[in-house]
C-alpha atoms as a PDB file:
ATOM      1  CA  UNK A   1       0.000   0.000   0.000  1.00  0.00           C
ATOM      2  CA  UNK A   2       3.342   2.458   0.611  1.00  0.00           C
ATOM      3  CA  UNK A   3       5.881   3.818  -0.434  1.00  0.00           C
ATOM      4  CA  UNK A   4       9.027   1.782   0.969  1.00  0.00           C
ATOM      5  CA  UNK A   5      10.530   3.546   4.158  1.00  0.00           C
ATOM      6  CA  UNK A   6      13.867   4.539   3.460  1.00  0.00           C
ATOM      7  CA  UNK A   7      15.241   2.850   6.212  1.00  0.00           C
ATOM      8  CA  UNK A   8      13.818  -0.504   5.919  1.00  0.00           C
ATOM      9  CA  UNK A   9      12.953  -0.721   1.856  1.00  0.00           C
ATOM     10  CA  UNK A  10      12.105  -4.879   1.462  1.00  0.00           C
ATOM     11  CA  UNK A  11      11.466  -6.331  -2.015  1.00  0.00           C
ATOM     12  CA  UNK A  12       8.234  -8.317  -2.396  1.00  0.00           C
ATOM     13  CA  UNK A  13       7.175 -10.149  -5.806  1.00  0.00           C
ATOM     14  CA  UNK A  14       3.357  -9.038  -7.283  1.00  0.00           C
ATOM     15  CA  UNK A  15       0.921 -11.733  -7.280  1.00  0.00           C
ATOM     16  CA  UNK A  16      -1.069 -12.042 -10.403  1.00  0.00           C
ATOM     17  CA  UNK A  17      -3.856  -9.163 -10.937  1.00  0.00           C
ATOM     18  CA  UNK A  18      -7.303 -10.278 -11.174  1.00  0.00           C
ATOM     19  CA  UNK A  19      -9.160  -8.627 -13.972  1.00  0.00           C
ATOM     20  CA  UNK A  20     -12.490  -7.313 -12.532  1.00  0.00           C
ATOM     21  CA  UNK A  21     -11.047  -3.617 -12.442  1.00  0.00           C
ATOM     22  CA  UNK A  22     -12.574  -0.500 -10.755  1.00  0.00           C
ATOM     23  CA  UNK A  23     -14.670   2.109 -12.799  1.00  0.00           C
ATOM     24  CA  UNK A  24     -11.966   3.653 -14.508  1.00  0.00           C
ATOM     25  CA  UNK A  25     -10.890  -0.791 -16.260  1.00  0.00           C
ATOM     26  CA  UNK A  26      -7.250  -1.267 -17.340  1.00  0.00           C
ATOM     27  CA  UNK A  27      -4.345   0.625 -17.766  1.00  0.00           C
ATOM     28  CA  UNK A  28      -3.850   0.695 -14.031  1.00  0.00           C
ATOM     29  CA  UNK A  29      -0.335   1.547 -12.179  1.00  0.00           C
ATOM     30  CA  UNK A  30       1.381  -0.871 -10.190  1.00  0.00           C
ATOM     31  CA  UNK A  31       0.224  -0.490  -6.595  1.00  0.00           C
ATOM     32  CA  UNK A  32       2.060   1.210  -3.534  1.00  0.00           C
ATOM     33  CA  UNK A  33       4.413  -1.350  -1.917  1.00  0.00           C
ATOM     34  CA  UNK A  34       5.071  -2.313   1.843  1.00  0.00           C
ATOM     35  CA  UNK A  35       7.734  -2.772   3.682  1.00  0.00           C
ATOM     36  CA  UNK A  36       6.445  -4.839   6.296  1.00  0.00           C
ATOM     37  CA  UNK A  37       6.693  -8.827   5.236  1.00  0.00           C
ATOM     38  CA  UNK A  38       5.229 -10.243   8.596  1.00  0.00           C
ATOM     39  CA  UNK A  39       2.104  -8.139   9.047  1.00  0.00           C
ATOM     40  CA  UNK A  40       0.946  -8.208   5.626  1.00  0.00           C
ATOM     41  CA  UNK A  41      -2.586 -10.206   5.547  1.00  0.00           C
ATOM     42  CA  UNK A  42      -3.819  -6.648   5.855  1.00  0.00           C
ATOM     43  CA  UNK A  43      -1.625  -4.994   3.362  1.00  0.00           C
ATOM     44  CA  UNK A  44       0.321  -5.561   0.322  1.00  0.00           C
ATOM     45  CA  UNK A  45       3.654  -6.088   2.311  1.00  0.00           C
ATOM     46  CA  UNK A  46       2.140  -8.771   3.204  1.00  0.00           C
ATOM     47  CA  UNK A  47       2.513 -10.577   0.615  1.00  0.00           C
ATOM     48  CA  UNK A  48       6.268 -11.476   1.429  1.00  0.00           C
ATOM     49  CA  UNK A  49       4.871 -13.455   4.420  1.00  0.00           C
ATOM     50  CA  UNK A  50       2.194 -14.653   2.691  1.00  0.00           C
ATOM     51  CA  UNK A  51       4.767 -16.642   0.220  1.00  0.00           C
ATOM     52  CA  UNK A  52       6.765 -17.318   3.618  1.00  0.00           C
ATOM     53  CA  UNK A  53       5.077 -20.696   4.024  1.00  0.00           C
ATOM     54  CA  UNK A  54       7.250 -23.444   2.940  1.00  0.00           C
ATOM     55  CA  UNK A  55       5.317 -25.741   1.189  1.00  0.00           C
ATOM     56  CA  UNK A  56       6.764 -27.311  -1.476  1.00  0.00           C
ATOM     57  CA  UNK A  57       5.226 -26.084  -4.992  1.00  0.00           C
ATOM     58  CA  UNK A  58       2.296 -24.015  -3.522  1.00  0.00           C
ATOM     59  CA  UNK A  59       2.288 -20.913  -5.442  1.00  0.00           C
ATOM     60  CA  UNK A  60       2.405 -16.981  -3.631  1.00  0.00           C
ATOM     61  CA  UNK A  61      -1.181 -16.777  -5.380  1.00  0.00           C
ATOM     62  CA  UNK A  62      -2.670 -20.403  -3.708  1.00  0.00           C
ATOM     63  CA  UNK A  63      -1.409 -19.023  -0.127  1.00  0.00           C
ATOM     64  CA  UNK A  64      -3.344 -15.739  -0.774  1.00  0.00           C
ATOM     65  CA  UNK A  65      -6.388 -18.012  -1.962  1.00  0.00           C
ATOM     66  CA  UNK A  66      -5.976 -20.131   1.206  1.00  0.00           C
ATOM     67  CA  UNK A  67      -5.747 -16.796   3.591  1.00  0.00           C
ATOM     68  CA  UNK A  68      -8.822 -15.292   2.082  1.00  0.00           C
ATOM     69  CA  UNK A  69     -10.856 -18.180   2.329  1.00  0.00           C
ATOM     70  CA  UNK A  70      -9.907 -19.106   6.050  1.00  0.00           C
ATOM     71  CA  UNK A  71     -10.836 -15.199   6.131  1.00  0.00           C
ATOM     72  CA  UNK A  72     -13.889 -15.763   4.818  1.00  0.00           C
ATOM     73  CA  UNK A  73     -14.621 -19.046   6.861  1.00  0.00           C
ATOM     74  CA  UNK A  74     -14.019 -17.473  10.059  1.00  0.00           C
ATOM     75  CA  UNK A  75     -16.123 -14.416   9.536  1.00  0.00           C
ATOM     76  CA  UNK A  76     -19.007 -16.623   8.659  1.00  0.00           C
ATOM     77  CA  UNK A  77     -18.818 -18.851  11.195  1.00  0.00           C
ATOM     78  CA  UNK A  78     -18.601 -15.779  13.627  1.00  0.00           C
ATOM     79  CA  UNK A  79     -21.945 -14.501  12.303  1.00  0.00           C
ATOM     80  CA  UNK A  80     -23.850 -17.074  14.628  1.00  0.00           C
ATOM     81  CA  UNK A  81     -21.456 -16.337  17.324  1.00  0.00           C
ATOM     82  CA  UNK A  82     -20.256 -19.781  18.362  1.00  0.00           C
ATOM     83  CA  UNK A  83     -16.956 -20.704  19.195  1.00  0.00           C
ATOM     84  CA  UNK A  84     -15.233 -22.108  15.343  1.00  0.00           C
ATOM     85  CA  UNK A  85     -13.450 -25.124  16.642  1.00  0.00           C
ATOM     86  CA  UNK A  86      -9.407 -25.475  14.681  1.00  0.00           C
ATOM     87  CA  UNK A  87     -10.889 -29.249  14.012  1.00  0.00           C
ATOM     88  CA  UNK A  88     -14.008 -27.324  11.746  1.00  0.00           C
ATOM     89  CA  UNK A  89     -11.138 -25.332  10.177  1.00  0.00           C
ATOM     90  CA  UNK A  90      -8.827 -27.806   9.189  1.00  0.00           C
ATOM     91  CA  UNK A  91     -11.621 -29.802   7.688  1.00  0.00           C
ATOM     92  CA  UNK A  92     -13.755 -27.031   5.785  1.00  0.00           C
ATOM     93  CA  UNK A  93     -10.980 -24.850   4.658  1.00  0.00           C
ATOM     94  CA  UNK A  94      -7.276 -25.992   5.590  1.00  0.00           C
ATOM     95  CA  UNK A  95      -7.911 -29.201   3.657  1.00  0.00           C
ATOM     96  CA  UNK A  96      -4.433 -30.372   2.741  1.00  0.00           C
ATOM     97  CA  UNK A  97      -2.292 -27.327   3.953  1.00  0.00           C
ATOM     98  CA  UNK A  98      -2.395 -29.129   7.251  1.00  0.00           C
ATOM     99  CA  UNK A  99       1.117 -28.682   7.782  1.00  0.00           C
ATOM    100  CA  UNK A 100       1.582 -24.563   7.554  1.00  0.00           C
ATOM    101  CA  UNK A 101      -1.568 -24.371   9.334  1.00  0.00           C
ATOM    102  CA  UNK A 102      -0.215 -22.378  11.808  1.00  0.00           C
ATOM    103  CA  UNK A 103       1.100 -19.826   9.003  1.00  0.00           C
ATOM    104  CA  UNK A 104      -2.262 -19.310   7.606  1.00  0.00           C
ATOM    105  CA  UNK A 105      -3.795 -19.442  10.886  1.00  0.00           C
ATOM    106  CA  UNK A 106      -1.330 -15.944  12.122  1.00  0.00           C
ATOM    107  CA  UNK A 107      -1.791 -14.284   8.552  1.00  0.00           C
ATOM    108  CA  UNK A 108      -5.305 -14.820   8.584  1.00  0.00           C
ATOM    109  CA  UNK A 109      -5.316 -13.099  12.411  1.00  0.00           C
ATOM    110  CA  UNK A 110      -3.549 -10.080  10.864  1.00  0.00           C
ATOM    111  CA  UNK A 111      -5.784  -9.400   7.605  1.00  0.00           C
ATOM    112  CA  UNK A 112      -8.850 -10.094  10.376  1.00  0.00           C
ATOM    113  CA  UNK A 113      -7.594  -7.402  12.908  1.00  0.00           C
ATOM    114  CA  UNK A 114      -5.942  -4.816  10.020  1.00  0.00           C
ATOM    115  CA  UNK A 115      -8.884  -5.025   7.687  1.00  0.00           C
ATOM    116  CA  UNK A 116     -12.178  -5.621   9.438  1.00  0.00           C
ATOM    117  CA  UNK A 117     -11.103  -4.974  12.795  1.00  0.00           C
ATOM    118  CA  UNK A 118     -11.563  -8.260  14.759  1.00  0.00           C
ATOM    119  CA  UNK A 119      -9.114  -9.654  16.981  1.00  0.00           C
ATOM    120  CA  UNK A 120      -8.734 -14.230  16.710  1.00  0.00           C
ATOM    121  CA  UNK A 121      -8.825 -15.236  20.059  1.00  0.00           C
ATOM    122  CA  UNK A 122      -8.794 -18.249  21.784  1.00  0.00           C
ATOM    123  CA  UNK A 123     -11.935 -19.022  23.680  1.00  0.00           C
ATOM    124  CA  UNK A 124      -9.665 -21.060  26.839  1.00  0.00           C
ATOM    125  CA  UNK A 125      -6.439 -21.878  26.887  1.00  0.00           C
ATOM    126  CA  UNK A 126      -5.626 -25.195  25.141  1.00  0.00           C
ATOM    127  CA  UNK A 127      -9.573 -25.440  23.929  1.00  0.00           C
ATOM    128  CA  UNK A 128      -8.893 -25.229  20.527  1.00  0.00           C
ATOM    129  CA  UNK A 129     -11.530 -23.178  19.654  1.00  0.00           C
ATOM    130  CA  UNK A 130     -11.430 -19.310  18.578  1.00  0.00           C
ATOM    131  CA  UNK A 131     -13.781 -16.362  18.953  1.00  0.00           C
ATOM    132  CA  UNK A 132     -13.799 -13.054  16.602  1.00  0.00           C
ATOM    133  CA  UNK A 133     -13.250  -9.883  19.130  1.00  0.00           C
ATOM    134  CA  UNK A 134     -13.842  -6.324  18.178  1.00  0.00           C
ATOM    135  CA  UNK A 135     -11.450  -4.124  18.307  1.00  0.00           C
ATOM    136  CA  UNK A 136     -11.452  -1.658  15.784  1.00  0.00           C
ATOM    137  CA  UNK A 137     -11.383   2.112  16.982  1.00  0.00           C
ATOM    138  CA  UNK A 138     -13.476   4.287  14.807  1.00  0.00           C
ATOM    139  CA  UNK A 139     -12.439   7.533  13.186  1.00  0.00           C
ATOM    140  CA  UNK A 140     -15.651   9.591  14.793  1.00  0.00           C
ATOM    141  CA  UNK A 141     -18.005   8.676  17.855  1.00  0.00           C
ATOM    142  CA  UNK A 142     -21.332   8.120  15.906  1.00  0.00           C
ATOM    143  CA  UNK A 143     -22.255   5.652  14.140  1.00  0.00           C
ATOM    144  CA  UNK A 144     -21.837   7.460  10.290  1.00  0.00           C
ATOM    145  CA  UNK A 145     -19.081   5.180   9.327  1.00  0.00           C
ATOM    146  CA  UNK A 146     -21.085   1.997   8.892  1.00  0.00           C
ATOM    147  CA  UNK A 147     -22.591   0.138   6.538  1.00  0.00           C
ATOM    148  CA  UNK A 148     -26.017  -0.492   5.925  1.00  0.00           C
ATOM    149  CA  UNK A 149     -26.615  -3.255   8.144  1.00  0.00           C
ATOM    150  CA  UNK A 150     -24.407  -1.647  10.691  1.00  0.00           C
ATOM    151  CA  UNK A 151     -21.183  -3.303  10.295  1.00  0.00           C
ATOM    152  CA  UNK A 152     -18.060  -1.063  10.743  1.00  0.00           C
ATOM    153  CA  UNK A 153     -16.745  -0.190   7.932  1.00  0.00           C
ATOM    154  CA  UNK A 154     -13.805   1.918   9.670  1.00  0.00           C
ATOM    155  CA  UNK A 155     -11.038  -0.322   8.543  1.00  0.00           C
ATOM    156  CA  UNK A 156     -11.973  -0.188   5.013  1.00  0.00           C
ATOM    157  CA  UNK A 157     -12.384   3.872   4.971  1.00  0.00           C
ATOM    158  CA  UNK A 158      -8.221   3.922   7.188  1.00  0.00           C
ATOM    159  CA  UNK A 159      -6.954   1.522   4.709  1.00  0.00           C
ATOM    160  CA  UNK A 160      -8.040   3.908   1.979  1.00  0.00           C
ATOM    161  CA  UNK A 161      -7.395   6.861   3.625  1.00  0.00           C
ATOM    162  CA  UNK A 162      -3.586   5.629   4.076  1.00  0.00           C
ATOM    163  CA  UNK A 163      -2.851   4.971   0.275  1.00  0.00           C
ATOM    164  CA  UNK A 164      -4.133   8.133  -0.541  1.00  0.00           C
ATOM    165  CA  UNK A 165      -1.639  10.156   2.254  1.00  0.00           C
ATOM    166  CA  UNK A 166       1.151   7.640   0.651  1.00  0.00           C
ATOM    167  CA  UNK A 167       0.654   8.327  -2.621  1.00  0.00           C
ATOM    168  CA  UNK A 168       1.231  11.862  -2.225  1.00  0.00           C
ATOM    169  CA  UNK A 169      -2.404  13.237  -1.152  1.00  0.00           C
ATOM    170  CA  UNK A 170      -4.059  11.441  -4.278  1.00  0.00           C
ATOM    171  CA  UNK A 171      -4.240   7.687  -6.143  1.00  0.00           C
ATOM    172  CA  UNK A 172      -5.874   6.417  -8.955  1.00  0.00           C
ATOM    173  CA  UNK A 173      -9.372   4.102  -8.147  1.00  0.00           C
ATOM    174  CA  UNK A 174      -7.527   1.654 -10.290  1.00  0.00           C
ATOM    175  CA  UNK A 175      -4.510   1.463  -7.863  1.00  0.00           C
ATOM    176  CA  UNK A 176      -7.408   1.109  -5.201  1.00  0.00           C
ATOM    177  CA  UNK A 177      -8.792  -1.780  -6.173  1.00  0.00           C
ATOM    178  CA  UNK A 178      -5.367  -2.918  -7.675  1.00  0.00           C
ATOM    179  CA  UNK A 179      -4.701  -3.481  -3.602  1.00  0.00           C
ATOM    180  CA  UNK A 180      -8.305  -4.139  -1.814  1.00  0.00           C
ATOM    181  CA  UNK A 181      -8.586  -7.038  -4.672  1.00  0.00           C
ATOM    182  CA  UNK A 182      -5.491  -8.819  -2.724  1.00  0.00           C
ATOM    183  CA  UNK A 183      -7.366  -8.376   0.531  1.00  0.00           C
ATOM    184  CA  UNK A 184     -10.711 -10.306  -1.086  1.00  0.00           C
ATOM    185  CA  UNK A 185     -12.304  -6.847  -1.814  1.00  0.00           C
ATOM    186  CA  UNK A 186     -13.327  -6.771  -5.427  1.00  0.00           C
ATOM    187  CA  UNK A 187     -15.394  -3.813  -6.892  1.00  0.00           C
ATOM    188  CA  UNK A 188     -17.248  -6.001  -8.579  1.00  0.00           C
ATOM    189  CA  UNK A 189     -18.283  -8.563  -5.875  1.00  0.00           C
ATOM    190  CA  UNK A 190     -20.690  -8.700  -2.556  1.00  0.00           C
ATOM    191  CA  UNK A 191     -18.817  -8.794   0.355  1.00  0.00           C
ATOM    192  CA  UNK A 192     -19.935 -10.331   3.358  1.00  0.00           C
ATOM    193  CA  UNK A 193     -18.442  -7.611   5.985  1.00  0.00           C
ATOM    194  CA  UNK A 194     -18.563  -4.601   3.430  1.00  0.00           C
ATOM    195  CA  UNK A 195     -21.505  -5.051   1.196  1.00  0.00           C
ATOM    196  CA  UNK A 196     -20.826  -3.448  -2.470  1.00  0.00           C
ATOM    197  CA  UNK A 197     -17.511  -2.412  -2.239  1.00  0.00           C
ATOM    198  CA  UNK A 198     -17.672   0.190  -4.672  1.00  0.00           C
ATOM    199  CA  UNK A 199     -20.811   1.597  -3.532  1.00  0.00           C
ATOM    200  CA  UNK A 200     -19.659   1.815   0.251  1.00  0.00           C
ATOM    201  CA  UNK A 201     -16.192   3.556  -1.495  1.00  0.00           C
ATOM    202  CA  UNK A 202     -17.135   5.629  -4.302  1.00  0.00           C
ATOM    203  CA  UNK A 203     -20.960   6.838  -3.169  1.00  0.00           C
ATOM    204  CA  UNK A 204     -21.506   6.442   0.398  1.00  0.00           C
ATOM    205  CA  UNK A 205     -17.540   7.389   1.609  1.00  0.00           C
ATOM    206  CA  UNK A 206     -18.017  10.034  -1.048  1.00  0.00           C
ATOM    207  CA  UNK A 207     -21.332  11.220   0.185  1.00  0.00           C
ATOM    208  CA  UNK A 208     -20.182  11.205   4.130  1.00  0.00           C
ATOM    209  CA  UNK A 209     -17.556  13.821   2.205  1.00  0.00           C
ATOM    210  CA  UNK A 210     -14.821  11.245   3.729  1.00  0.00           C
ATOM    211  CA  UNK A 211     -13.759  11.290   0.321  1.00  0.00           C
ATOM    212  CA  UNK A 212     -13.456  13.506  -2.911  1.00  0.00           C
ATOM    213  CA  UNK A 213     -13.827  11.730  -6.139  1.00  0.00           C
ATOM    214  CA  UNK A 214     -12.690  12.962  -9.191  1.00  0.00           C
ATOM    215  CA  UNK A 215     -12.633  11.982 -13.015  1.00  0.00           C
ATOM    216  CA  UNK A 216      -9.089  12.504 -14.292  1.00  0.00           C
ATOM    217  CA  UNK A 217      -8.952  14.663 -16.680  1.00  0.00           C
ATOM    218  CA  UNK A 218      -7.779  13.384 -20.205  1.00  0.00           C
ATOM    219  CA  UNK A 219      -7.586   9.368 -19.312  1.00  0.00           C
ATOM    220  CA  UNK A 220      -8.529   6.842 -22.110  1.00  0.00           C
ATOM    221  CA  UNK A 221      -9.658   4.608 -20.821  1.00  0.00           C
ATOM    222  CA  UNK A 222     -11.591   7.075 -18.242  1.00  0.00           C
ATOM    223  CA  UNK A 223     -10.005   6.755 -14.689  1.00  0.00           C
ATOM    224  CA  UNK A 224     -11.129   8.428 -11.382  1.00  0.00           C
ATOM    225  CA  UNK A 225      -8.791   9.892  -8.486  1.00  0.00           C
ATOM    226  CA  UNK A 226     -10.121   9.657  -4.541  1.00  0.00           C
ATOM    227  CA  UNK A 227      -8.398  12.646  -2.492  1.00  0.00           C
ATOM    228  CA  UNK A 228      -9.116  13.211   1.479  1.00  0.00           C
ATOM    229  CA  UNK A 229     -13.041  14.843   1.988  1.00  0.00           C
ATOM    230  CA  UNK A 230     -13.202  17.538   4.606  1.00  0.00           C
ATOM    231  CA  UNK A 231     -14.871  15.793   6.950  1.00  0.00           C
ATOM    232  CA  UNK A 232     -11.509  13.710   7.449  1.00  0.00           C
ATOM    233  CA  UNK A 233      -9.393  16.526   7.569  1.00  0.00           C
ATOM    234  CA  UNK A 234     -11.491  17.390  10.558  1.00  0.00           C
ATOM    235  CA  UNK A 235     -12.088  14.187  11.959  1.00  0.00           C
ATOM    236  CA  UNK A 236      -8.514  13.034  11.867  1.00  0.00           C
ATOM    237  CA  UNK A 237      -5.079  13.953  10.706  1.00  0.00           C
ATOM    238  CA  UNK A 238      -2.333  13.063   9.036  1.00  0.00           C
ATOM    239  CA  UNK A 239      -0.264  12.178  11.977  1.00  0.00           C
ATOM    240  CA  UNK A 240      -3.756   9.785  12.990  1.00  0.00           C
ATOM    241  CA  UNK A 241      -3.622   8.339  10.076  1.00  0.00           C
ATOM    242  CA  UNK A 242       0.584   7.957   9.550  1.00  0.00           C
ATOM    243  CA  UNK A 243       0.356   6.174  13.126  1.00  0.00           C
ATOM    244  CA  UNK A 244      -2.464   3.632  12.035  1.00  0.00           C
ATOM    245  CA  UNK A 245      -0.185   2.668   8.761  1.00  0.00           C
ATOM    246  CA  UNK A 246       2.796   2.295  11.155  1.00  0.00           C
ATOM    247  CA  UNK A 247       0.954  -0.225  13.173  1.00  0.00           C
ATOM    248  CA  UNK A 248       0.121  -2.149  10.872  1.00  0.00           C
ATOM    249  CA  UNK A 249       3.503  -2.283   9.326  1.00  0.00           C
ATOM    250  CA  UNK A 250       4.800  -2.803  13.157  1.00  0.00           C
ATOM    251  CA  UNK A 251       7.199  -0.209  12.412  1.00  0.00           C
ATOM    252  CA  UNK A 252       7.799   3.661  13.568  1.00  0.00           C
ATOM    253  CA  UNK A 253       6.157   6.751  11.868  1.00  0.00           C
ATOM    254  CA  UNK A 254       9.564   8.244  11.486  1.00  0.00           C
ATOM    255  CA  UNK A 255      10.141   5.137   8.677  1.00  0.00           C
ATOM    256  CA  UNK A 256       8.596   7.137   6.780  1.00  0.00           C
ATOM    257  CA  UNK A 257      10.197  10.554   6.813  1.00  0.00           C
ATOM    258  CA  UNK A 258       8.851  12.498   4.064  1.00  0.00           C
ATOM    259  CA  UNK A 259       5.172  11.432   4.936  1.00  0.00           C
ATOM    260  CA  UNK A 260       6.210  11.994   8.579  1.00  0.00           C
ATOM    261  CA  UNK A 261       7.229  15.369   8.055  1.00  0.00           C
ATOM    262  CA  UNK A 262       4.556  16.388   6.253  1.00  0.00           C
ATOM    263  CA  UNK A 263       1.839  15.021   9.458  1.00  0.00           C
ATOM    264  CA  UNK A 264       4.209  16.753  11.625  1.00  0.00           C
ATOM    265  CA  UNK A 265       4.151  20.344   9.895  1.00  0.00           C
ATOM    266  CA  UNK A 266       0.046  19.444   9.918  1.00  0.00           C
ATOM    267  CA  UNK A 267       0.272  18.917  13.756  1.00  0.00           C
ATOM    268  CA  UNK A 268       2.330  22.151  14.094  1.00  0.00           C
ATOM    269  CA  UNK A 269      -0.113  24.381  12.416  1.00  0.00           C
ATOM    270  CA  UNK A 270      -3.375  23.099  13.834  1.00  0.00           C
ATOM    271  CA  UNK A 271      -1.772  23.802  17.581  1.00  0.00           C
ATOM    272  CA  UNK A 272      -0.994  27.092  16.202  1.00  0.00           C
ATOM    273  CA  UNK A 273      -3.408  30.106  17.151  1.00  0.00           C
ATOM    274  CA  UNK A 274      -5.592  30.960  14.567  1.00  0.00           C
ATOM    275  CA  UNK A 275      -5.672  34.647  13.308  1.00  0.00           C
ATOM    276  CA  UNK A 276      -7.068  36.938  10.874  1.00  0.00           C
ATOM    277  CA  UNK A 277     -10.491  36.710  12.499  1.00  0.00           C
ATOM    278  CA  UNK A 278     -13.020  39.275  13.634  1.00  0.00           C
ATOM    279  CA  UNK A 279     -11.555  42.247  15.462  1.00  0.00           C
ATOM    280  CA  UNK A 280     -13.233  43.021  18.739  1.00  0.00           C
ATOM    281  CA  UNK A 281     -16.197  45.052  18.939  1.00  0.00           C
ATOM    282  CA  UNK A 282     -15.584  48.474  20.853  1.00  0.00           C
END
């Protein structure tokens, strides 16, 4: 999703592209990289742990497959809120990756708590079976930033928010959904936490003025930018945001120095008194 810190740059291979592409279709940049290998079910760094795994001649693309669909298990199963029992898992979903079970089991943790803000835990110790907890903070106090049936949708709107303050203030929907489609978010696809994607992103985000969405001028074929809306410049902040990407990169805002300097000259003039307004009545 970022730009590589300069301090701790770490190559990671692409997985293939699916090609179900966002409003603007094809001729889409290569998405922001990560730097963080280990933390990655939530992000594209991730994808360095995600090939991690050694399993003989399973492919970087059938561990993502595996991840998304132990993902998907587990936020199903929590639905009914039951305790999913690891002997359920193995035989529904692990099938025969039985022996880096534990691998998909951590990766599938991270993408649960980075992305849709729910934290695996076990129920008892040595029980073997789990429990989805939430523990996603939300940007505001209300209720706004939810979906339709109520679900937070917080994760979703940070995740977005941080490409855009990585990419320089402004990305390409194309390099969007270039990333959320590696996360099992697909513009073109109900999701069970999220709804329609692209409606929740593009209208309702849009709407909330969490977002600005624009048309890019002279693109063939036509492709949209998202920029930060003024309700999240006064909701949150750069910094806010800077320190949610650091987390879940397990690193240090300061990794990032340009993007860190930038939050910090933000920080500076918002504690700054204000001036230039009316002068006192006499």
């Amino acid at each position: 999703m970022l730009q590589k810190p300069k301090s701790r740059g770490r190559a990671g291979s692409q997985p293939e592209r699916e090609q179900d592409g966002g409003r603007g279709g094809g001729g889409a940049e290569e998405a922001p990289s990560t730097s963080r290998g280990a933390a990655g079910a939530g992000w594209q760094g991730s994808r360095r742990a995600e090939a991690s795994p050694k399993a003989g001649p399973r492919s970087q693309k059938q561990l993502e497959l595996k991840v998304a669909e132990l993902v998907q298990f587990l936020l199903i199963k929590d639905q009914k809120k039951i305790p999913i029992k690891r002997a359920d898992i193995l035989k529904h979903v692990v099938g025969d990756y039985k022996d880096i079970f534990p691998d998909l089991l951590k990766l599938a943790a991270q993408r649960l708590e980075y992305v849709f803000g729910y934290r695996l835990g076990g129920l008892e110790p040595k029980s073997n079976t789990y429990i989805l907890i939430n523990t996603l903070e939300p940007v505001e106090e209300d209720a706004e930033v939810r979906g339709d049936q109520g679900t937070p949708t917080t994760g979703l709107l940070m995740i977005v928010l941080g490409l855009i303050f990585m990419k320089g203030n402004s990305i390409k929907e194309t390099e969007v959904w270039d990333f959320l489609r590696r996360l099992g978010v697909h513009p073109t696809k109900k999701h069970l936490i999220f709804g329609d994607p692209k409606k929740l992103i593009t209208e309702d985000f849009v709407r909330q003025r969490y977002l600005e969405y624009r048309r890019i001028p002279h693109t063939d074929p036509v492709d949209y930018e998202f920029q930060w809306g003024p309700r999240t410049n006064l909701e949150t902040s750069k910094m806010k945001v800077l320190k949610f990407v650091a987390k879940v990169h397990n690193q240090d805002p300061k990794d990032w120095p340009a993007q860190y300097c930038e939050a910090l000259a933000e920080e500076e003039a918002r504690a700054r008194p204000q001036t230039g307004g009316p002068a006192p009545s006499s």
